[in-house]
N, C-alpha and C. Protein backbone atom coordinates (compact mmCIF):
# COMPACT_ATOMS: atom_id res chain seq x y z
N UNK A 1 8.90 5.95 1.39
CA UNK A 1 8.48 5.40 2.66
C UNK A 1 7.63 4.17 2.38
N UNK A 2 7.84 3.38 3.55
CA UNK A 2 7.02 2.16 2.99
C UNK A 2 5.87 1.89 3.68
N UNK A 3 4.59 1.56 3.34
CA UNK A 3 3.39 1.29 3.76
C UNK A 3 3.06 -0.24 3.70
N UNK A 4 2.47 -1.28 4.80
CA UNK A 4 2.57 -1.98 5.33
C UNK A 4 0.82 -2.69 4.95
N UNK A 5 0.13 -3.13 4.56
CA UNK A 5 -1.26 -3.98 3.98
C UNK A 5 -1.30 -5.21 4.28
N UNK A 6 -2.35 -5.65 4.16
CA UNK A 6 -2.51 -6.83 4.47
C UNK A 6 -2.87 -7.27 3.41
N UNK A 7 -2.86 -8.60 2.78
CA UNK A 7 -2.97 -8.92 1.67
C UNK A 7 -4.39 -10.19 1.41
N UNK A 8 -5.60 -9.26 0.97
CA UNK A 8 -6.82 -10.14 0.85
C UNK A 8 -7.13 -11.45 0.58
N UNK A 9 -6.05 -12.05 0.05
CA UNK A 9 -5.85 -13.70 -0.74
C UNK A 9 -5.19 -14.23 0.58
N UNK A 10 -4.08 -13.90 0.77
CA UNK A 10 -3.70 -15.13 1.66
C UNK A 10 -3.38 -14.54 3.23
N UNK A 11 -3.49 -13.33 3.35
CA UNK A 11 -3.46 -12.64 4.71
C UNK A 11 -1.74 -12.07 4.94
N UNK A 12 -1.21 -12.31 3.98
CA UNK A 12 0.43 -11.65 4.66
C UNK A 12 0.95 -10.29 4.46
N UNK A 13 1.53 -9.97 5.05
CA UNK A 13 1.81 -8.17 5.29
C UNK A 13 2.49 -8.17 4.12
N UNK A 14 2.23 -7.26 3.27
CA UNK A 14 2.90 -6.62 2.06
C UNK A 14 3.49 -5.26 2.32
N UNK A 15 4.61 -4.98 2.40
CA UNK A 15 5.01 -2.99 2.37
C UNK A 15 5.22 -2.73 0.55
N UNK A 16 4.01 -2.26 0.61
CA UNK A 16 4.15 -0.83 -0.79
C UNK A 16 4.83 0.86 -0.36
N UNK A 17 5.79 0.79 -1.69
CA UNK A 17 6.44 2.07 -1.09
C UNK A 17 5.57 3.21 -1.94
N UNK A 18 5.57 4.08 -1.15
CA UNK A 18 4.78 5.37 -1.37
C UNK A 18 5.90 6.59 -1.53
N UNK A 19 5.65 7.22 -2.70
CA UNK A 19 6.50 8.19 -3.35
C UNK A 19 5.91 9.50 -3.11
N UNK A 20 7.08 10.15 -2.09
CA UNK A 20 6.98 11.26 -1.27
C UNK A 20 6.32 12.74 -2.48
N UNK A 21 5.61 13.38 -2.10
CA UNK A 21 4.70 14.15 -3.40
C UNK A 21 4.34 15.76 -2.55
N UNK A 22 4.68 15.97 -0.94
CA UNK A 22 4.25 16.75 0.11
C UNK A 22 5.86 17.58 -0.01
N UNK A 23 5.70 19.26 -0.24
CA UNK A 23 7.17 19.30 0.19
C UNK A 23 7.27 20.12 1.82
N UNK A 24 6.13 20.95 2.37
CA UNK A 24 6.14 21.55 3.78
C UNK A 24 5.61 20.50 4.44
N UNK A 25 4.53 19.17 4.41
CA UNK A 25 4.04 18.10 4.92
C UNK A 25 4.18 17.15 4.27
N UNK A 26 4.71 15.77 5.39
CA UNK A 26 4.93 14.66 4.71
C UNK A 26 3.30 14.08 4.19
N UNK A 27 3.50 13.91 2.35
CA UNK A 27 2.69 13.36 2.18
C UNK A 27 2.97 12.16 1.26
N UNK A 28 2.67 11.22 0.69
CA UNK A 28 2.41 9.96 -0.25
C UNK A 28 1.69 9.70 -1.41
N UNK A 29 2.26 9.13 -2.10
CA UNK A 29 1.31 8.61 -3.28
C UNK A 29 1.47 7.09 -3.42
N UNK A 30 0.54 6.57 -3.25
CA UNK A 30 0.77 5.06 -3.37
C UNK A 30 0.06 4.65 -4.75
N UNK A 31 0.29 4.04 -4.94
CA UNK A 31 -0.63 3.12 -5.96
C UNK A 31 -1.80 2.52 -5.72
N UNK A 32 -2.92 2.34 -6.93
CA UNK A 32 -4.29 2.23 -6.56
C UNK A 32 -3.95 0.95 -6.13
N UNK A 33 -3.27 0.03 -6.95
CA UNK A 33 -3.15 -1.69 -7.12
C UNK A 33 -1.86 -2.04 -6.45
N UNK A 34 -1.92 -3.56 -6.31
CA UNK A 34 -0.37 -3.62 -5.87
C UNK A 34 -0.50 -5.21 -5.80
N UNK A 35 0.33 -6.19 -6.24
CA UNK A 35 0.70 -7.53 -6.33
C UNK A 35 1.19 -8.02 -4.88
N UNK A 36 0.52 -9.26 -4.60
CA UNK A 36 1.31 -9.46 -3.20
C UNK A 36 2.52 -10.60 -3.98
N UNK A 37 3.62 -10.73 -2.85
CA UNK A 37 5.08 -10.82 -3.13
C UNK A 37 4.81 -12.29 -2.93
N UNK A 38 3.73 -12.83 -1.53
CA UNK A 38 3.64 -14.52 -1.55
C UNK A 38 2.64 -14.90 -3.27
N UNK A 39 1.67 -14.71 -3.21
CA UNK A 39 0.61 -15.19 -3.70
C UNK A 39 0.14 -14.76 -5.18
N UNK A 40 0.78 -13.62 -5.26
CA UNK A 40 0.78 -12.84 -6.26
C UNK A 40 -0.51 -12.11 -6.85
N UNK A 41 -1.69 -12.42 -5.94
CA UNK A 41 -2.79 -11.40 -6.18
C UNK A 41 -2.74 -10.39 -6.29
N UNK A 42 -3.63 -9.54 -7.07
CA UNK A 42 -4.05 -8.27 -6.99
C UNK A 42 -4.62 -7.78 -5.88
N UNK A 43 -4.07 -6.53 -4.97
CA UNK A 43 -4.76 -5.66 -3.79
C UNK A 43 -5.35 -4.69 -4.42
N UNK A 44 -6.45 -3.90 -3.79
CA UNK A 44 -6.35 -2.75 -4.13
C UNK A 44 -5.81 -1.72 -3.11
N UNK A 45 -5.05 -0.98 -2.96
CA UNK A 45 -4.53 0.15 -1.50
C UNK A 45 -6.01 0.63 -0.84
N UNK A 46 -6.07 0.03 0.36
CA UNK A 46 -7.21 1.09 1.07
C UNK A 46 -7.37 2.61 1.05
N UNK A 47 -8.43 3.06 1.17
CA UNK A 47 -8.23 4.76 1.09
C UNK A 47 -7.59 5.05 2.78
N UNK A 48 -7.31 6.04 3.38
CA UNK A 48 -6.82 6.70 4.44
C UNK A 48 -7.64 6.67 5.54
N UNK A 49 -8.83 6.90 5.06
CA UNK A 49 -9.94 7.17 6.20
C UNK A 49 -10.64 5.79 6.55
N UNK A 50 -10.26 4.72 5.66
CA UNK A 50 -10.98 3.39 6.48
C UNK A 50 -10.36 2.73 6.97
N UNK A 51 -10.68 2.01 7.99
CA UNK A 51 -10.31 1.45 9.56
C UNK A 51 -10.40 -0.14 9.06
């Protein structure tokens, strides 16, 4: 499934795919880091609970 970020360097939506890990609830594993596709910075994945 793919998860959708915003990307701290230049502001453009990045989708990181998250590798399904839940087998009675859908759950995810994303990656701590992730390269944006324009700019090529380093993100780090937000945790769940921040807004």
């Amino acid at each position: 499934m793919e998860f959708e970020f915003d990307c701290w360097c230049c502001g453009i939506v990045c989708a990181v795919w998250g590798k399904p890990v839940g087998f009675w609830k859908e759950e995810y594993e994303l990656a701590a880091e992730w390269d944006c596709w324009s700019c090529g910075a380093v993100n780090i994945t937000p945790d769940e609970d921040e807004d």
